[in-house]
Each structure stands twice: as C-alpha cells, then as structure tokens.
C-alpha atoms as a PDB file:
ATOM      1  CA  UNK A   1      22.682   1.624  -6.321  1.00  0.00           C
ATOM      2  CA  UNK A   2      24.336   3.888  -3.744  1.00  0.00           C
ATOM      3  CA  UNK A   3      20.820   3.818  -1.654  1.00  0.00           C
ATOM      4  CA  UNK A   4      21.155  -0.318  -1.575  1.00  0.00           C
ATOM      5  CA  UNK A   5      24.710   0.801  -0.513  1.00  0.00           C
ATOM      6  CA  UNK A   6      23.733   2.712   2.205  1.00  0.00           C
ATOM      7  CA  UNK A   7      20.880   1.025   3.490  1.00  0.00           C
ATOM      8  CA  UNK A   8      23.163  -2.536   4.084  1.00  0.00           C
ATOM      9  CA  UNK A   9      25.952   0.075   5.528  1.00  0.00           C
ATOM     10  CA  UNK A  10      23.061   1.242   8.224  1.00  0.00           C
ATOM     11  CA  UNK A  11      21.885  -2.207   8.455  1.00  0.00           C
ATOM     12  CA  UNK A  12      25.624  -3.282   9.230  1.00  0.00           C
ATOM     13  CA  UNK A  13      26.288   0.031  11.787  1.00  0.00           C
ATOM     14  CA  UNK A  14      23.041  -0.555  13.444  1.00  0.00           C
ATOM     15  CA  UNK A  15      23.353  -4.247  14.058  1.00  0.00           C
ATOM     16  CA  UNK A  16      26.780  -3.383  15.685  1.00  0.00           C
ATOM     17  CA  UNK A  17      28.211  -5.630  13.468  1.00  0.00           C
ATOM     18  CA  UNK A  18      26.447  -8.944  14.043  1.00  0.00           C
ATOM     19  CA  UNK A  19      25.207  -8.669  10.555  1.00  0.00           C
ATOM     20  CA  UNK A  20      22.828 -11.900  11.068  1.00  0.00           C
ATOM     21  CA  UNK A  21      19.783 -13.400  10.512  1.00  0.00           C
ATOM     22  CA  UNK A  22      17.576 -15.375  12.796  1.00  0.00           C
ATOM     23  CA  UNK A  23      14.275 -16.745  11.528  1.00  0.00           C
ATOM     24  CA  UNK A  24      11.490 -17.257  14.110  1.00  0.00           C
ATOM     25  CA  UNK A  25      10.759 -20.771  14.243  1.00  0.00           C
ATOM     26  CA  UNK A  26       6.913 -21.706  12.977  1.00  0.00           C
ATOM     27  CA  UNK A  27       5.493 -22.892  16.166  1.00  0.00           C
ATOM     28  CA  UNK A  28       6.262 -18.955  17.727  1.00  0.00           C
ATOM     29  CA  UNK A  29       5.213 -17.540  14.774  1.00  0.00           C
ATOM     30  CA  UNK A  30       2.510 -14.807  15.750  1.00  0.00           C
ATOM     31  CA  UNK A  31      -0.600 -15.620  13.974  1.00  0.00           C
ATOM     32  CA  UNK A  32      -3.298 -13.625  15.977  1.00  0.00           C
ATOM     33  CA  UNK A  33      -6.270 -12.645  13.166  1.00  0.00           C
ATOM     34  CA  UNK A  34      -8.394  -9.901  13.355  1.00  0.00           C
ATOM     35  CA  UNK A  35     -11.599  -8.851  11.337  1.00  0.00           C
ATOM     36  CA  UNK A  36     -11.370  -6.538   8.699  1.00  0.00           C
ATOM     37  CA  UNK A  37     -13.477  -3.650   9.716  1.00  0.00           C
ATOM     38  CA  UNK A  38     -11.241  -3.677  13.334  1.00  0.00           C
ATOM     39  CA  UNK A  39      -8.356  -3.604  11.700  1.00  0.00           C
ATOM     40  CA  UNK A  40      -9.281  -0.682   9.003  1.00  0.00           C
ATOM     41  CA  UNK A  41     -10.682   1.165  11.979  1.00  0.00           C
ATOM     42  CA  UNK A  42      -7.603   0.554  13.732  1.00  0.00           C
ATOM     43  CA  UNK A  43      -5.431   1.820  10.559  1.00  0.00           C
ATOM     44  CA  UNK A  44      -7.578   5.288  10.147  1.00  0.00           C
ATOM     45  CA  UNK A  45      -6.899   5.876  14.147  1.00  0.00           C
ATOM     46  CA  UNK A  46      -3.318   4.978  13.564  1.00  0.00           C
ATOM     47  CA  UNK A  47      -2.435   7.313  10.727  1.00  0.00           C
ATOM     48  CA  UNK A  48      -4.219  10.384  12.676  1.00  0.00           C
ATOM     49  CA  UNK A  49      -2.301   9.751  15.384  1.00  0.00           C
ATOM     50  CA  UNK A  50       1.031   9.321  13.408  1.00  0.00           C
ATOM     51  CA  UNK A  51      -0.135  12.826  11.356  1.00  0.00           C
ATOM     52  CA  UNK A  52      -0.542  14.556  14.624  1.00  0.00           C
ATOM     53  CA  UNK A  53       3.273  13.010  15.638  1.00  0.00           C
ATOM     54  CA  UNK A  54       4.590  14.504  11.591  1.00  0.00           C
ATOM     55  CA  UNK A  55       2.816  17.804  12.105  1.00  0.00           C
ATOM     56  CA  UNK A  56       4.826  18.600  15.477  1.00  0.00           C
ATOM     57  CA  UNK A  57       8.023  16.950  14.105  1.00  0.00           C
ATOM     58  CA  UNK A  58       7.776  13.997  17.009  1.00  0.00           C
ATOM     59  CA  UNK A  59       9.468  10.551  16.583  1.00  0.00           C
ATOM     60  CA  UNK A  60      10.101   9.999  13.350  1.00  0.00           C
ATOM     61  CA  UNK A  61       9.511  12.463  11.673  1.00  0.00           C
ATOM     62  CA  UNK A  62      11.980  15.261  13.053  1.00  0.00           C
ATOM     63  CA  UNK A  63      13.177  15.926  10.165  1.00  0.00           C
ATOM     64  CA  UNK A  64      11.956  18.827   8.120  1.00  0.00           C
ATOM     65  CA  UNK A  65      11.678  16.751   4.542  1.00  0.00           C
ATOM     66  CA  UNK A  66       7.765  15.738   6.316  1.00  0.00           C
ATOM     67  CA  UNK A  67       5.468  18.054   5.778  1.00  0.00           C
ATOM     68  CA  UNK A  68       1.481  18.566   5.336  1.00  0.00           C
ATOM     69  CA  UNK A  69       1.805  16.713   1.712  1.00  0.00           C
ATOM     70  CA  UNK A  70       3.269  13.905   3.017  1.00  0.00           C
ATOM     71  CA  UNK A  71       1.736  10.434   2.904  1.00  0.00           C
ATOM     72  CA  UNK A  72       1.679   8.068   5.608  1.00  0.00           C
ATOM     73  CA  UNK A  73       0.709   4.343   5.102  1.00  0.00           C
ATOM     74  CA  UNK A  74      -0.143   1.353   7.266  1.00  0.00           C
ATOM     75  CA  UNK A  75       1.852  -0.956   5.741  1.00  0.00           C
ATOM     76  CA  UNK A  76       1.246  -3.881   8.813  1.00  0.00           C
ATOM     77  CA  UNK A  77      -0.366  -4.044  11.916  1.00  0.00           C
ATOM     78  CA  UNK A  78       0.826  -6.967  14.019  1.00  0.00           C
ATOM     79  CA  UNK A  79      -1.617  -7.855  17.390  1.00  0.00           C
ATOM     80  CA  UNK A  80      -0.586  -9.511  20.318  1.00  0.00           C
ATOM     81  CA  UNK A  81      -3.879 -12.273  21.431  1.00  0.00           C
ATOM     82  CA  UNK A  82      -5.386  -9.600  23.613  1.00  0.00           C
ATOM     83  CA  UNK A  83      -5.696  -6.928  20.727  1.00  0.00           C
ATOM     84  CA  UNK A  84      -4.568  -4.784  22.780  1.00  0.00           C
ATOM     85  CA  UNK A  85      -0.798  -4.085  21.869  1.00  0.00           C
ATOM     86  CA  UNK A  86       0.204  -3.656  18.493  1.00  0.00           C
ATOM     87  CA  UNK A  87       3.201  -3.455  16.189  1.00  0.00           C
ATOM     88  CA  UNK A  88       2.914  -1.063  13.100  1.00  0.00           C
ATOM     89  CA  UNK A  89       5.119  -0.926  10.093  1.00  0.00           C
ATOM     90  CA  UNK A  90       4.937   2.761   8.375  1.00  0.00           C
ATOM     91  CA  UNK A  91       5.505   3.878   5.084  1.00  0.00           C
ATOM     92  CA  UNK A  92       5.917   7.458   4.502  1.00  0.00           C
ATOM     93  CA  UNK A  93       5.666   8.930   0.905  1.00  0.00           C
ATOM     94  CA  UNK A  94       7.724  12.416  -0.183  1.00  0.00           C
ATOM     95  CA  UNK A  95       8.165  14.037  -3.271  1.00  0.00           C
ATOM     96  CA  UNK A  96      11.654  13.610  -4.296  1.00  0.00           C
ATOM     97  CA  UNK A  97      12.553  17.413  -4.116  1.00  0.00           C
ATOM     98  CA  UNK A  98      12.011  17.637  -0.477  1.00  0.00           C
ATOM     99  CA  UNK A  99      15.189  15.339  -0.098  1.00  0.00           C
ATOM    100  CA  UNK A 100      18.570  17.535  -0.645  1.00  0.00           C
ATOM    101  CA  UNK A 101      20.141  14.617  -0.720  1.00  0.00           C
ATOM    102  CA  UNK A 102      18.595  12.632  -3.477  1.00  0.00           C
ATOM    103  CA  UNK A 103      19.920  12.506  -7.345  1.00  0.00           C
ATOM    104  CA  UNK A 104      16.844  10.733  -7.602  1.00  0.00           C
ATOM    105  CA  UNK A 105      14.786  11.444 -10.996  1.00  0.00           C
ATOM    106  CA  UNK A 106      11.605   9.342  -9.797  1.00  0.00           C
ATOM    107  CA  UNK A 107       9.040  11.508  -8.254  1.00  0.00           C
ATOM    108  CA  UNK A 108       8.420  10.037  -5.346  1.00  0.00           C
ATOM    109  CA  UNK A 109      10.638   8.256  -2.522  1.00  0.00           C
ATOM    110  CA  UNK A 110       9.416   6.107   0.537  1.00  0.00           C
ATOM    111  CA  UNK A 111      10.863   5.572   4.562  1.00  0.00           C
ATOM    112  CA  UNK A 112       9.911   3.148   6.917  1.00  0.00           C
ATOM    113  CA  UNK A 113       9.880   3.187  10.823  1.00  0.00           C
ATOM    114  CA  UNK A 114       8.397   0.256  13.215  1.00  0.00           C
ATOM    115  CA  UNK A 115       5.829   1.920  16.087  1.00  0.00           C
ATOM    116  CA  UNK A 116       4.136   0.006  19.215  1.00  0.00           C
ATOM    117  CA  UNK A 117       1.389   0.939  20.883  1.00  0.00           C
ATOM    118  CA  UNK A 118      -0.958  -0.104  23.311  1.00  0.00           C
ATOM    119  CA  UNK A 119      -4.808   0.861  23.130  1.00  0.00           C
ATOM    120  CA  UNK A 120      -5.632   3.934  25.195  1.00  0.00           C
ATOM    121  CA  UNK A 121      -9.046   2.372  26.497  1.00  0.00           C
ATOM    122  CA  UNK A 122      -9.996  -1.409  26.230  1.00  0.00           C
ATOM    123  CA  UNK A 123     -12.619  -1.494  22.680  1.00  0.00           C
ATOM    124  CA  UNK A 124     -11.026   1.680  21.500  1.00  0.00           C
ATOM    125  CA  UNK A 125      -9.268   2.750  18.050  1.00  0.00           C
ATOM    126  CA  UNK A 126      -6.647   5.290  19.873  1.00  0.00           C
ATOM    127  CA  UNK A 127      -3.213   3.595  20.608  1.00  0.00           C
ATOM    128  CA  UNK A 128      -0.306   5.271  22.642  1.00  0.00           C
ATOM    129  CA  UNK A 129       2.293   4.401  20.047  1.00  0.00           C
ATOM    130  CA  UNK A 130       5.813   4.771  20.022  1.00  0.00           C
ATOM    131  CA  UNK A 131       8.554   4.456  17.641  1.00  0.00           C
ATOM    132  CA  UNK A 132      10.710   1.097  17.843  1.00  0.00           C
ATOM    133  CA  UNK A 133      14.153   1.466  16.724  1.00  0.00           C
ATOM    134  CA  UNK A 134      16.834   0.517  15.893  1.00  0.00           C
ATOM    135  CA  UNK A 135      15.995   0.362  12.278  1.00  0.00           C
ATOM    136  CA  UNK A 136      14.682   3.260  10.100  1.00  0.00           C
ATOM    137  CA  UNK A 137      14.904   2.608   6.338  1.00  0.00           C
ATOM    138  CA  UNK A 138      14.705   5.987   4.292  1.00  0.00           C
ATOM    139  CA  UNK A 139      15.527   6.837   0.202  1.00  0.00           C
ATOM    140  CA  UNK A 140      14.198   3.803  -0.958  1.00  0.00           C
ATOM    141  CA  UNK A 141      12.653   4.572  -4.705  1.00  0.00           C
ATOM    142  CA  UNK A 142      10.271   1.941  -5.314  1.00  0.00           C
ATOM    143  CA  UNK A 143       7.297   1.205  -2.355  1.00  0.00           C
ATOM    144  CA  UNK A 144       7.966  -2.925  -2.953  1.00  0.00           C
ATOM    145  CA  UNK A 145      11.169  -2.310  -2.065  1.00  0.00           C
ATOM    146  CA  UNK A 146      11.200  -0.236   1.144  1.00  0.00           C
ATOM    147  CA  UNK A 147       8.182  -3.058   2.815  1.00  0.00           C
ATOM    148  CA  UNK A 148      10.260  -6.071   1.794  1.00  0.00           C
ATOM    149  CA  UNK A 149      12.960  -4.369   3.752  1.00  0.00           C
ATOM    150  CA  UNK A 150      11.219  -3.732   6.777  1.00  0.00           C
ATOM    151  CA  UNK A 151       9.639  -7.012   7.528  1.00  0.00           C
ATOM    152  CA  UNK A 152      13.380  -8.353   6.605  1.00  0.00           C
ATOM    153  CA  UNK A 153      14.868  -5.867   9.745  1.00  0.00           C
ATOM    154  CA  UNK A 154      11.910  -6.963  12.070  1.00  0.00           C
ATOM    155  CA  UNK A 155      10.891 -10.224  11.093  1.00  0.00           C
ATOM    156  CA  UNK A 156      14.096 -11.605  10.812  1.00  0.00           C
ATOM    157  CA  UNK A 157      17.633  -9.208  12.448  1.00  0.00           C
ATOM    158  CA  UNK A 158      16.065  -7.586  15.252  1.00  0.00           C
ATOM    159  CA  UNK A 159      16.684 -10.660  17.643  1.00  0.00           C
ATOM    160  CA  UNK A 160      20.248 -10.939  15.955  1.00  0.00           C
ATOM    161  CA  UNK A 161      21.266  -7.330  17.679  1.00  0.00           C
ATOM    162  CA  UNK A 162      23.456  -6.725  20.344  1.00  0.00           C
ATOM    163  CA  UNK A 163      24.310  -4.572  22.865  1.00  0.00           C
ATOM    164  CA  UNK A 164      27.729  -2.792  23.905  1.00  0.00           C
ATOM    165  CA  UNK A 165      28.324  -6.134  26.179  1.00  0.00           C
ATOM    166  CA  UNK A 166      27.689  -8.524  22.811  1.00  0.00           C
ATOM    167  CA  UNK A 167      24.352  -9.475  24.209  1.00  0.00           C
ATOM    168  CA  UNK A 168      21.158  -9.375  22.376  1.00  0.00           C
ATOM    169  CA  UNK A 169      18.767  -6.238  23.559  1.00  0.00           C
ATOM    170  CA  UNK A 170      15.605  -7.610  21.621  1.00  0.00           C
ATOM    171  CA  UNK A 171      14.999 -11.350  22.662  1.00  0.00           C
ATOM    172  CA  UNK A 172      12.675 -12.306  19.513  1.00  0.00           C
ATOM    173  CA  UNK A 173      11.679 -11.009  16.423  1.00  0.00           C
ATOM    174  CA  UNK A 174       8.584  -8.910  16.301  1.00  0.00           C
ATOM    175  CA  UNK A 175       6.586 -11.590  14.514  1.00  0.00           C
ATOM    176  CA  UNK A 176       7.786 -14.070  16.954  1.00  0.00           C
ATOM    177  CA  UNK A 177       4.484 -14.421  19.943  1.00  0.00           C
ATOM    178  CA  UNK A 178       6.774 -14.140  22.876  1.00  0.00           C
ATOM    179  CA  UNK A 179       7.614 -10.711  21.850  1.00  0.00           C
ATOM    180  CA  UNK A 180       4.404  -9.484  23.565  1.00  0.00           C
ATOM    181  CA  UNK A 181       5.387 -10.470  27.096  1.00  0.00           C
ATOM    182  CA  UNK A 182       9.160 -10.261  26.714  1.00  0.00           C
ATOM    183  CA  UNK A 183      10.905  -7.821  28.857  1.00  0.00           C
ATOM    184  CA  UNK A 184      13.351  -7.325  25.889  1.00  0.00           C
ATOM    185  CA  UNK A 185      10.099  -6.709  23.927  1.00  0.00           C
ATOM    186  CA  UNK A 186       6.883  -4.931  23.771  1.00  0.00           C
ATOM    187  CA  UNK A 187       6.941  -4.193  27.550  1.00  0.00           C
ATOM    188  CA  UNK A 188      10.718  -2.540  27.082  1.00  0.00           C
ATOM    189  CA  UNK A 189       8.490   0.307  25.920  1.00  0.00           C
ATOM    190  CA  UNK A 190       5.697   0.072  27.821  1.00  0.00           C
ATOM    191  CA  UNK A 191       6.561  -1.059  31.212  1.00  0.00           C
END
C-alpha cells in the first residue's frame, strides 16, 4: 500500500500538479510494425547497451541498489516510420535486499525508466539512447504492475505536464506519431 502511495505522490510532484490524463486520439496513434527477428535483434543490442550504462552507474541507474545481478528487460520498443528512432520502456529486476528501503517480504522488486535512441548507423542494432524523464517508477512488487504503470505515464500524462510557466513541455504522448518530429518530442533529445 504505501508504494501505491508513493508512486501517485511522485506521479502528482512530477506532473507539477496537473494530475491529468490525455488520451491520444486513434487517428495519431503510432502504429509503425516491425518484423520479429528486427525487433529481437534490436532488444539484445538494447539491453547491452543499457548493461554497459548500469555497470558505470549512467542514467538510470546511479544508484548503487544495480549491480552485476541485476536484470534488465525490454518491456516495449516503440519505432518512429523510418526505424530509425525508438522509444524503449525498461524494466529492471533487484532482489529485494538490495533496497534499504523496502519492508518488502517478496523476493524480488521491479523499476521502470523510458529511453530514446536513435540508430548509430542506418541497418544497424546499436542505438544512442538516452533516458526520457520525467517519470521513473521504482518499488513496485509485482512485474504486471510496474508495465501497466509505465505505458499509463507515457501513453497517456506525459502530454498533460507542464512547465514552471503552466505550459506543456512534451506536446504528445509517446505513442502519439507526431512525437517523432515534435520539437517538444523525440528531437528535444536529439536535436
């Protein structure tokens, strides 16, 4: 209960209090497909590059709970048409004693971050990739749980935050097709 607690408390802080949803309407709805051998190629390649990122404490995994028995999983990889840019939802897996802050008696507990990245060459597996804030879900005790979550901050409150100046600093959701070419977006990171 007090992780639920929290997590809607960081939901509430991070969205500087706008607290909202905003579904992406169906006709923006990203829908770009790719084969399944790409995309498992694309996952192995992703996960070596976030390992590299855990092993030298990078992004999001600064904190010292990560560590070489750590799992990471590809939980989603969004594409924009050209294949070429990519959103990735990550689910990292830690035995509960790592966390000094968990009363947990489950074994396990899961965190979440959002990463672009844009393909290093044209036909390649490496990406440049780069944690997306603002949202970064941690304690969760059950996996179903902690990816319901995420798609919920992405798919449907990232357009919904604001800046200092009550204006929003992500145009569209990240399952919304615009988000590619949005200067609010994919190329705020990139460009």
């Amino acid at each position: 209960m007090f992780r639920i607690i929290l997590y809607f408390l960081l939901c509430l802080v991070s969205c500087n209090g706008n607290n909202q949803q905003k579904k992406t309407k169906k006709y923006f709805i990203n829908k770009v497909e790719v084969e399944k051998a790409s995309y498992s190629k694309d996952s192995r390649a992703i996960l070596g590059e976030l390992y590299v990122k855990m092993k030298n404490h990078q992004a999001s995994f600064k904190n010292p709970e990560y560590f070489d028995s750590t799992v990471l999983m590809v939980d989603t990889i969004l594409y924009d048409p050209s294949l070429n840019k990519i959103a990735v939802f990550v689910v990292a897996k830690n035995p509960t004693y790592r966390n000094t802050h968990s009363d947990s008696k489950l074994p396990f507990y899961y965190n979440a971050n959002c990463y672009l990245g844009k393909r290093v060459y044209v036909d390649s597996s490496r990406f440049e990739l780069k944690q997306l804030g603002p949202f970064s879900l941690v304690n969760f005790d059950d996996i179903r749980e902690i990816r319901e979550a995420i798609r919920n901050d992405y798919f449907l409150e990232l357009s919904t935050i604001l800046d200092e100046n009550s204006q929003p600093v992500f145009k569209y959701n990240i399952d919304d097709i615009r988000f590619w070419d949005s200067p609010t977006g994919w190329k705020r990171m990139f460009e």
